[in-house]
PDB file of N, CA and C in Angstrom:
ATOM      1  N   UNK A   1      -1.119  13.811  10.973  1.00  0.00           N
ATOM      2  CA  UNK A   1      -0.901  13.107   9.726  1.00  0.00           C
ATOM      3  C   UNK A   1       0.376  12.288   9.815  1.00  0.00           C
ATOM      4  N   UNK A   2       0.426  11.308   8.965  1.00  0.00           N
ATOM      5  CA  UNK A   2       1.667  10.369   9.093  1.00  0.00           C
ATOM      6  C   UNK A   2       2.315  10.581   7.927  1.00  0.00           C
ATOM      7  N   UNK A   3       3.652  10.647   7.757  1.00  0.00           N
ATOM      8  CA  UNK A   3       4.159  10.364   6.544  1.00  0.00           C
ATOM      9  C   UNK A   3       4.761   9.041   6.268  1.00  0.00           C
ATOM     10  N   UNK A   4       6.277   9.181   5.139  1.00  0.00           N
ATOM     11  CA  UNK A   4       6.318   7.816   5.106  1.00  0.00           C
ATOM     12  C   UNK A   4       7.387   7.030   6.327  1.00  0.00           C
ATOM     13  N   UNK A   5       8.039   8.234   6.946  1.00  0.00           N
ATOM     14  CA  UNK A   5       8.644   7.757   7.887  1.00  0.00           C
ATOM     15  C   UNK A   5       8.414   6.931   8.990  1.00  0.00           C
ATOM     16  N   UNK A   6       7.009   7.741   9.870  1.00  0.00           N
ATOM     17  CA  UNK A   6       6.362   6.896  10.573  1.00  0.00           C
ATOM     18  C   UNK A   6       5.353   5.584  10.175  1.00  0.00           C
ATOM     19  N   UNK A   7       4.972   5.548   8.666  1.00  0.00           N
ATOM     20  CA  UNK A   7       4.777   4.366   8.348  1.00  0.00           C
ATOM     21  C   UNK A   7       5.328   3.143   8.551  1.00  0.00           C
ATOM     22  N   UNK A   8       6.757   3.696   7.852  1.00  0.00           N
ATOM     23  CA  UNK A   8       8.172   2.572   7.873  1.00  0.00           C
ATOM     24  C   UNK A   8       8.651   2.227   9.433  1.00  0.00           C
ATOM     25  N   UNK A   9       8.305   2.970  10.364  1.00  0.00           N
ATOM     26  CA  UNK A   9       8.798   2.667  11.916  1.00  0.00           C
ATOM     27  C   UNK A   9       7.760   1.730  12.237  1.00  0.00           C
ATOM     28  N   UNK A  10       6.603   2.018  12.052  1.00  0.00           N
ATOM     29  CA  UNK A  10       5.654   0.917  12.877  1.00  0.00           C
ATOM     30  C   UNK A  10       5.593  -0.610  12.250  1.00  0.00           C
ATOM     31  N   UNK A  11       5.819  -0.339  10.718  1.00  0.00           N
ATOM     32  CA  UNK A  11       6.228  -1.211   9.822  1.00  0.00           C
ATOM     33  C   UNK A  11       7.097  -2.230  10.490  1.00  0.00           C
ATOM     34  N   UNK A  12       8.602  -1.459  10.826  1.00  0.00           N
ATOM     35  CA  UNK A  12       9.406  -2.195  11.675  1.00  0.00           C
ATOM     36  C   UNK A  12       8.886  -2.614  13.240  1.00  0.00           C
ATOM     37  N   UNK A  13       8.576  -1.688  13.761  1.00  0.00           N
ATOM     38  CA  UNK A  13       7.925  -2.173  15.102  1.00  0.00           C
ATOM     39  C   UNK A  13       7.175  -3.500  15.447  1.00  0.00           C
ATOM     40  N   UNK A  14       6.173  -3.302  14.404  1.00  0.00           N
ATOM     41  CA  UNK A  14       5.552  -4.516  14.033  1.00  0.00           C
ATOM     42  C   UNK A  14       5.601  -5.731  13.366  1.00  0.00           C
ATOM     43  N   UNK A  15       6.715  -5.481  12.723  1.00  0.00           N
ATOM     44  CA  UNK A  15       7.487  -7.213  11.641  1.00  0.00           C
ATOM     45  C   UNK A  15       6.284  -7.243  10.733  1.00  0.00           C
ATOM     46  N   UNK A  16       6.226  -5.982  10.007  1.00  0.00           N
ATOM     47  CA  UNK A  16       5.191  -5.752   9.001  1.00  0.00           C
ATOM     48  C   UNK A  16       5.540  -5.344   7.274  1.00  0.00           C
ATOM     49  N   UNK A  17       4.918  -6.028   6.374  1.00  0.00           N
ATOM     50  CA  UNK A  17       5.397  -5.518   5.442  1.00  0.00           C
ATOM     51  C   UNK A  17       4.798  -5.027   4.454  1.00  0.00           C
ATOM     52  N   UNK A  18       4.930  -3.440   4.353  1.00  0.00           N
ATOM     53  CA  UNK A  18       4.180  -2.307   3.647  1.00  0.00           C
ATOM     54  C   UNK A  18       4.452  -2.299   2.540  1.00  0.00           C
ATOM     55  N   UNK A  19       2.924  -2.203   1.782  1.00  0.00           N
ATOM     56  CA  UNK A  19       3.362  -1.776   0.424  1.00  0.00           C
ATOM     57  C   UNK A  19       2.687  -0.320   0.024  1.00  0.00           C
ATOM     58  N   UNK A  20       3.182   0.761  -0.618  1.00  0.00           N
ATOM     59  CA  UNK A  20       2.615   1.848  -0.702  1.00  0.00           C
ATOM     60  C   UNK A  20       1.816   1.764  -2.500  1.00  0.00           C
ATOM     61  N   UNK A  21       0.868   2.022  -2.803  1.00  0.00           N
ATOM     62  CA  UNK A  21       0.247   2.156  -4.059  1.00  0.00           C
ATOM     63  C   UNK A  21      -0.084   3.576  -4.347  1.00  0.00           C
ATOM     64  N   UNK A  22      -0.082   4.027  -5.732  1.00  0.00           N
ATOM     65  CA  UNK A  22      -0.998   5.099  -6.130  1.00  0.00           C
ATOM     66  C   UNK A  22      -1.634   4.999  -7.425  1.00  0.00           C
ATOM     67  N   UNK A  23      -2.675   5.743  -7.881  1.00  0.00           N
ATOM     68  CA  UNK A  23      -3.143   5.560  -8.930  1.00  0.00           C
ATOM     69  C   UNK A  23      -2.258   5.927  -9.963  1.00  0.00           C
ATOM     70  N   UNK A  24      -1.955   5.183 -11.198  1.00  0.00           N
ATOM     71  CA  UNK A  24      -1.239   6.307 -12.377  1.00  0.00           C
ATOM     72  C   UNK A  24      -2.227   6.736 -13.707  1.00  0.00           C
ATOM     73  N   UNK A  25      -2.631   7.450 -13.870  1.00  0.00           N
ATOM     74  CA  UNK A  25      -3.120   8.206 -14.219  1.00  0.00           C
ATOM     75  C   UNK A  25      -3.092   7.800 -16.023  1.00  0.00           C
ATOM     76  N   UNK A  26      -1.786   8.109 -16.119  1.00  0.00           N
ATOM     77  CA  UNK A  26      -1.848   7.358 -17.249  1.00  0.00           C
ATOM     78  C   UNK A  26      -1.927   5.730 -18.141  1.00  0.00           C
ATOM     79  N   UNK A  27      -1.369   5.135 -17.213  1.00  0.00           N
ATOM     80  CA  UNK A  27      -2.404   3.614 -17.635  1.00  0.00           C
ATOM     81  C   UNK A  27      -3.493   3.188 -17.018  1.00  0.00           C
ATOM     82  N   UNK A  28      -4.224   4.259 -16.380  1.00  0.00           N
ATOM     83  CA  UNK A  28      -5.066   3.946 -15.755  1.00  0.00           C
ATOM     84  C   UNK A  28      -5.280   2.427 -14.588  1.00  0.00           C
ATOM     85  N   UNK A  29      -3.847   2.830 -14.385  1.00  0.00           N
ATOM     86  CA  UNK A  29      -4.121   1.734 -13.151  1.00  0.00           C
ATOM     87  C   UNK A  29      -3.616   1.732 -11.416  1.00  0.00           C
ATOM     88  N   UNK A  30      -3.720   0.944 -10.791  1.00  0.00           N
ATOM     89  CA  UNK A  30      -3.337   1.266  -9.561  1.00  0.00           C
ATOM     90  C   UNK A  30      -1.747   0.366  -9.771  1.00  0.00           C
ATOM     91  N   UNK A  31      -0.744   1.282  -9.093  1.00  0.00           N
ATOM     92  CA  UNK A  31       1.161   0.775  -9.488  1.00  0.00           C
ATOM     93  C   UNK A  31       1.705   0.697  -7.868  1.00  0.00           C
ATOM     94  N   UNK A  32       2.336  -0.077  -7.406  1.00  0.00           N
ATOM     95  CA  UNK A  32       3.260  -0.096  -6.395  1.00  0.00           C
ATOM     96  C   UNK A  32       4.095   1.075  -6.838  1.00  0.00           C
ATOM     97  N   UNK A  33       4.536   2.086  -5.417  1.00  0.00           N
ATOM     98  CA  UNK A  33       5.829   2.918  -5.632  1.00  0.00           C
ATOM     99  C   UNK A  33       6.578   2.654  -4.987  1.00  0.00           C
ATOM    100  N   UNK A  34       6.326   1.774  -3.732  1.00  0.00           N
ATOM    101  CA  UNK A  34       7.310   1.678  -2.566  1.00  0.00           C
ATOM    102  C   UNK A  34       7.086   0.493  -1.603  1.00  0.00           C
ATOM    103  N   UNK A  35       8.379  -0.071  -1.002  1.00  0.00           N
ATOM    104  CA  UNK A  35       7.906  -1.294  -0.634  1.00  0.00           C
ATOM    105  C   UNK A  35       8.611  -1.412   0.881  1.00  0.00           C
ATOM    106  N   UNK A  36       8.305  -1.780   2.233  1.00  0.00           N
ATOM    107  CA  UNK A  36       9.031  -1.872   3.033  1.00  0.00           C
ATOM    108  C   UNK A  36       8.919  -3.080   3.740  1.00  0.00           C
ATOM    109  N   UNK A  37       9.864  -4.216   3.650  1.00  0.00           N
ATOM    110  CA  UNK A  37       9.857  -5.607   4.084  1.00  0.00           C
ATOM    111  C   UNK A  37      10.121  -5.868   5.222  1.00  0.00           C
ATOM    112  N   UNK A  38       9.265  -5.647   6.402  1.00  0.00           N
ATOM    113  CA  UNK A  38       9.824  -6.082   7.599  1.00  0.00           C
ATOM    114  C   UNK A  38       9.197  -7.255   8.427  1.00  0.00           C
ATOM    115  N   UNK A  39       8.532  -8.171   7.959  1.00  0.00           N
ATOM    116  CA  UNK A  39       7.848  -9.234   8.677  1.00  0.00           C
ATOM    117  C   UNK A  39       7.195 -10.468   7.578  1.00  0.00           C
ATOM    118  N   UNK A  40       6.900 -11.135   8.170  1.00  0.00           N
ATOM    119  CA  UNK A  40       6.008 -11.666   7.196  1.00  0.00           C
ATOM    120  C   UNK A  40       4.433 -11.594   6.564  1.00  0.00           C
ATOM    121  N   UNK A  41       3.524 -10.732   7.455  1.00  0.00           N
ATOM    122  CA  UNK A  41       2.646 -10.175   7.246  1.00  0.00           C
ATOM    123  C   UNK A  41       2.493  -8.736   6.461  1.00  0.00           C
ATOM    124  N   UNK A  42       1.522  -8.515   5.535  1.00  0.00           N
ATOM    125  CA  UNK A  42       1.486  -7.433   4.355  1.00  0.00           C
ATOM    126  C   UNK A  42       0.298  -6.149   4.969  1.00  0.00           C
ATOM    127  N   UNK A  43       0.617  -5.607   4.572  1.00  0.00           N
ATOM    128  CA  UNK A  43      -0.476  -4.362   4.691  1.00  0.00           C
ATOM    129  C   UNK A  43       0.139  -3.219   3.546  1.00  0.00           C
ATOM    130  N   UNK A  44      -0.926  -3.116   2.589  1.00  0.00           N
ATOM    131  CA  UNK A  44      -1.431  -2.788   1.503  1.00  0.00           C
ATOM    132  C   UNK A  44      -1.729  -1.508   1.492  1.00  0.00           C
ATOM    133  N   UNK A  45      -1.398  -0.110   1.353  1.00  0.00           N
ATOM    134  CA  UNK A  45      -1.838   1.050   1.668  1.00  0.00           C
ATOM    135  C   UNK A  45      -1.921   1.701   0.488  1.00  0.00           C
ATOM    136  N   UNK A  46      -3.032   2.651  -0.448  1.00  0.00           N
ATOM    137  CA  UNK A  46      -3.341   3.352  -1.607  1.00  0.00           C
ATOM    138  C   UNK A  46      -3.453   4.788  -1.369  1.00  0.00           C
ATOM    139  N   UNK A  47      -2.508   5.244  -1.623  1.00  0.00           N
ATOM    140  CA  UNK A  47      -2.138   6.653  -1.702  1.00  0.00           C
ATOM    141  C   UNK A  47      -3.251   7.699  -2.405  1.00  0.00           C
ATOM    142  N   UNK A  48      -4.141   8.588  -2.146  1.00  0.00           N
ATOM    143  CA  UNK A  48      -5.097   8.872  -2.445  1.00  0.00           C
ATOM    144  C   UNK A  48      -5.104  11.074  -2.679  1.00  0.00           C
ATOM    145  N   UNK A  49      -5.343  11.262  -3.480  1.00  0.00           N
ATOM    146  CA  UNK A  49      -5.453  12.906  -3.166  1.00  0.00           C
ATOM    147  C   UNK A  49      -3.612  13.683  -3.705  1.00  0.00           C
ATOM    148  N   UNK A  50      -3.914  14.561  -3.159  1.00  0.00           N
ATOM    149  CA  UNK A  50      -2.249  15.901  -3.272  1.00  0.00           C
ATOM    150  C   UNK A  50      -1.827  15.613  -2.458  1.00  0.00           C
ATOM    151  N   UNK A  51      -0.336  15.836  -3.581  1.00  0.00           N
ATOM    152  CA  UNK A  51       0.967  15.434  -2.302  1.00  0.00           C
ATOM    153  C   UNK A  51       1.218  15.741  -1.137  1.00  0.00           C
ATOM    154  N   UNK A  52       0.612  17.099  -0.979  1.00  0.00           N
ATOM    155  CA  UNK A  52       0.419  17.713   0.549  1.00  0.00           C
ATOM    156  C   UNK A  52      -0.307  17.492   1.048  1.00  0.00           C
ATOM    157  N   UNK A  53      -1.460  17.242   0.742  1.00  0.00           N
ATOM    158  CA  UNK A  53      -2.645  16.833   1.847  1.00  0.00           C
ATOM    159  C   UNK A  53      -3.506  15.724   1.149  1.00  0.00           C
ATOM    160  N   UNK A  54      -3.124  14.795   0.403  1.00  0.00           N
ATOM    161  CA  UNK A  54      -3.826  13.127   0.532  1.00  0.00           C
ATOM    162  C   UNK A  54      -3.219  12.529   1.874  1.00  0.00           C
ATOM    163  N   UNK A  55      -4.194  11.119   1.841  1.00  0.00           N
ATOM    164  CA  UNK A  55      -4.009  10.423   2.833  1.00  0.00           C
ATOM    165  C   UNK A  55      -4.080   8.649   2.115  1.00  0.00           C
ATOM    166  N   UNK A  56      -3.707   7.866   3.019  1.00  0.00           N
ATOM    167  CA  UNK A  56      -3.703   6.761   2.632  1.00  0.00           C
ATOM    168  C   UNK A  56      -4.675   6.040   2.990  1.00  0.00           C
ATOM    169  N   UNK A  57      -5.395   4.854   2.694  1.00  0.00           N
ATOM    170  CA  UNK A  57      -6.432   4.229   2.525  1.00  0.00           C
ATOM    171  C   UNK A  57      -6.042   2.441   2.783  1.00  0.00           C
ATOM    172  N   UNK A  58      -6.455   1.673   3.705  1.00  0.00           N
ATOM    173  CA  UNK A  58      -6.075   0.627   3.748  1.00  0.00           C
ATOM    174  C   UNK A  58      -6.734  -0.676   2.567  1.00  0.00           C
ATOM    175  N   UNK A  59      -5.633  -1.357   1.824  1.00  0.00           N
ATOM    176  CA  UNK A  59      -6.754  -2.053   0.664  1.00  0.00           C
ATOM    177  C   UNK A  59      -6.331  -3.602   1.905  1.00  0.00           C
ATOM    178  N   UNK A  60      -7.682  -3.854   1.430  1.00  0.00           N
ATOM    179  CA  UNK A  60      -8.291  -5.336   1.798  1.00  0.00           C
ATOM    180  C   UNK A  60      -9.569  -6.055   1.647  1.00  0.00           C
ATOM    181  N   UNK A  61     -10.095  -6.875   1.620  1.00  0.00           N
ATOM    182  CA  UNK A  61      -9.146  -8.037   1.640  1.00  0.00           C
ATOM    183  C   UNK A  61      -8.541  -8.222   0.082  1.00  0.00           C
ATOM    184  N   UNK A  62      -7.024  -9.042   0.309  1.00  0.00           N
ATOM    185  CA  UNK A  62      -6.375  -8.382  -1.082  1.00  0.00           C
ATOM    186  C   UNK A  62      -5.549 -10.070  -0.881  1.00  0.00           C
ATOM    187  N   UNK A  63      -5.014 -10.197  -2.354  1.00  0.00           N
ATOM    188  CA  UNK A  63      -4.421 -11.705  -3.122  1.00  0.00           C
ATOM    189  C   UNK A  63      -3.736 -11.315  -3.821  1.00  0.00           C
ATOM    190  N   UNK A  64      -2.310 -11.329  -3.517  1.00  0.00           N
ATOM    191  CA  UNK A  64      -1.040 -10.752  -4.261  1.00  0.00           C
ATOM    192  C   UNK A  64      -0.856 -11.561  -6.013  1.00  0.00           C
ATOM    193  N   UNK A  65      -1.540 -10.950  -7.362  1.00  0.00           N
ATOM    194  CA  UNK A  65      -0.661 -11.670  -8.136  1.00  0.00           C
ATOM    195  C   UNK A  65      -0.025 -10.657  -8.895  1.00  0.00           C
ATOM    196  N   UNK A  66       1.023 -10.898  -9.211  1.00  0.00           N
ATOM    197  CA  UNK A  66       2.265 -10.345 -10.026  1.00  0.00           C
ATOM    198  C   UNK A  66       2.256  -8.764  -9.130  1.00  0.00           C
ATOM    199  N   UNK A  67       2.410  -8.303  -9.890  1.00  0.00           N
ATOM    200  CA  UNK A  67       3.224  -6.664  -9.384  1.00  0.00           C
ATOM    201  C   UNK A  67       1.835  -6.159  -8.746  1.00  0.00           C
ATOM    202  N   UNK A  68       0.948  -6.289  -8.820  1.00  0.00           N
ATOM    203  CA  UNK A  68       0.011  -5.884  -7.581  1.00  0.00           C
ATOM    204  C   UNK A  68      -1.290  -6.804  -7.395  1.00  0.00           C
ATOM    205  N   UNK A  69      -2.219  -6.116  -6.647  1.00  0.00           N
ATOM    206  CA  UNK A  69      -2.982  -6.434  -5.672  1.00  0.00           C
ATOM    207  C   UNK A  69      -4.469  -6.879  -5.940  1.00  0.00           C
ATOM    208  N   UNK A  70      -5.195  -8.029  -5.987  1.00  0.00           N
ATOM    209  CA  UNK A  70      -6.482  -7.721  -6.740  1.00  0.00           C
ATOM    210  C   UNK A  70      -7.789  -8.534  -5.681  1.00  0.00           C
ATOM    211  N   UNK A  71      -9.141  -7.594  -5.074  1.00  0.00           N
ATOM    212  CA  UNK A  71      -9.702  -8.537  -4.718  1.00  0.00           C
ATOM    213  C   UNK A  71      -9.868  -9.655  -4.980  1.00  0.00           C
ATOM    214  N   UNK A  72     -10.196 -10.246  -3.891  1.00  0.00           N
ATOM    215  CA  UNK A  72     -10.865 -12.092  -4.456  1.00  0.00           C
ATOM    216  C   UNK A  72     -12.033 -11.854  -4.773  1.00  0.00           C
ATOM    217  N   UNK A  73     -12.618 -12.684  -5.325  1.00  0.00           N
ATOM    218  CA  UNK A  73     -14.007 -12.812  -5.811  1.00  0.00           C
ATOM    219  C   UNK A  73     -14.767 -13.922  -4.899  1.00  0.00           C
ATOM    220  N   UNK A  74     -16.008 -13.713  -4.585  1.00  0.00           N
ATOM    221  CA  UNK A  74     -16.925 -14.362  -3.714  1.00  0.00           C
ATOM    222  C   UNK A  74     -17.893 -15.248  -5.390  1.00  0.00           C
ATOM    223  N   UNK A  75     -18.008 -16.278  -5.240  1.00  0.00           N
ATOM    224  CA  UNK A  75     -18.651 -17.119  -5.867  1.00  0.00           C
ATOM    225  C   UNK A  75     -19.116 -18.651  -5.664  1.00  0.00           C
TER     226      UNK A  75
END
């Protein structure tokens, strides 16, 4: 399993820039908690399950507006 440490290393390794999401429960929506800026390319990760044993989930394909993340639409 990875936590957020080795996230943030490959993050850097790679000139990558992570964003961590989880659901909140109470506005029923999906919220950024954490952000790590190391490149110019994004990768989008949704925090899923218990703190001890969820895992993360890659979101894509994804179109940044305002504070988070929303498919595009095919039309």
């Amino acid at each position: 399993m990875w936590g957020f440490l080795e996230i943030f290393a490959v993050a850097r390794a790679f000139s990558l820039n992570v964003e961590l999401y989880a659901f909140d429960v109470g506005s029923q929506k999906v919220r950024l908690y954490h952000q790590q800026n190391e490149g110019k390319h994004c990768v989008a990760l949704l925090f899923s399950g218990q703190a001890e044993g969820g895992h993360f989930d890659l979101l894509l394909p994804m179109t940044r507006f305002g504070e988070g993340w929303r498919g595009r639409r095919r039309g």
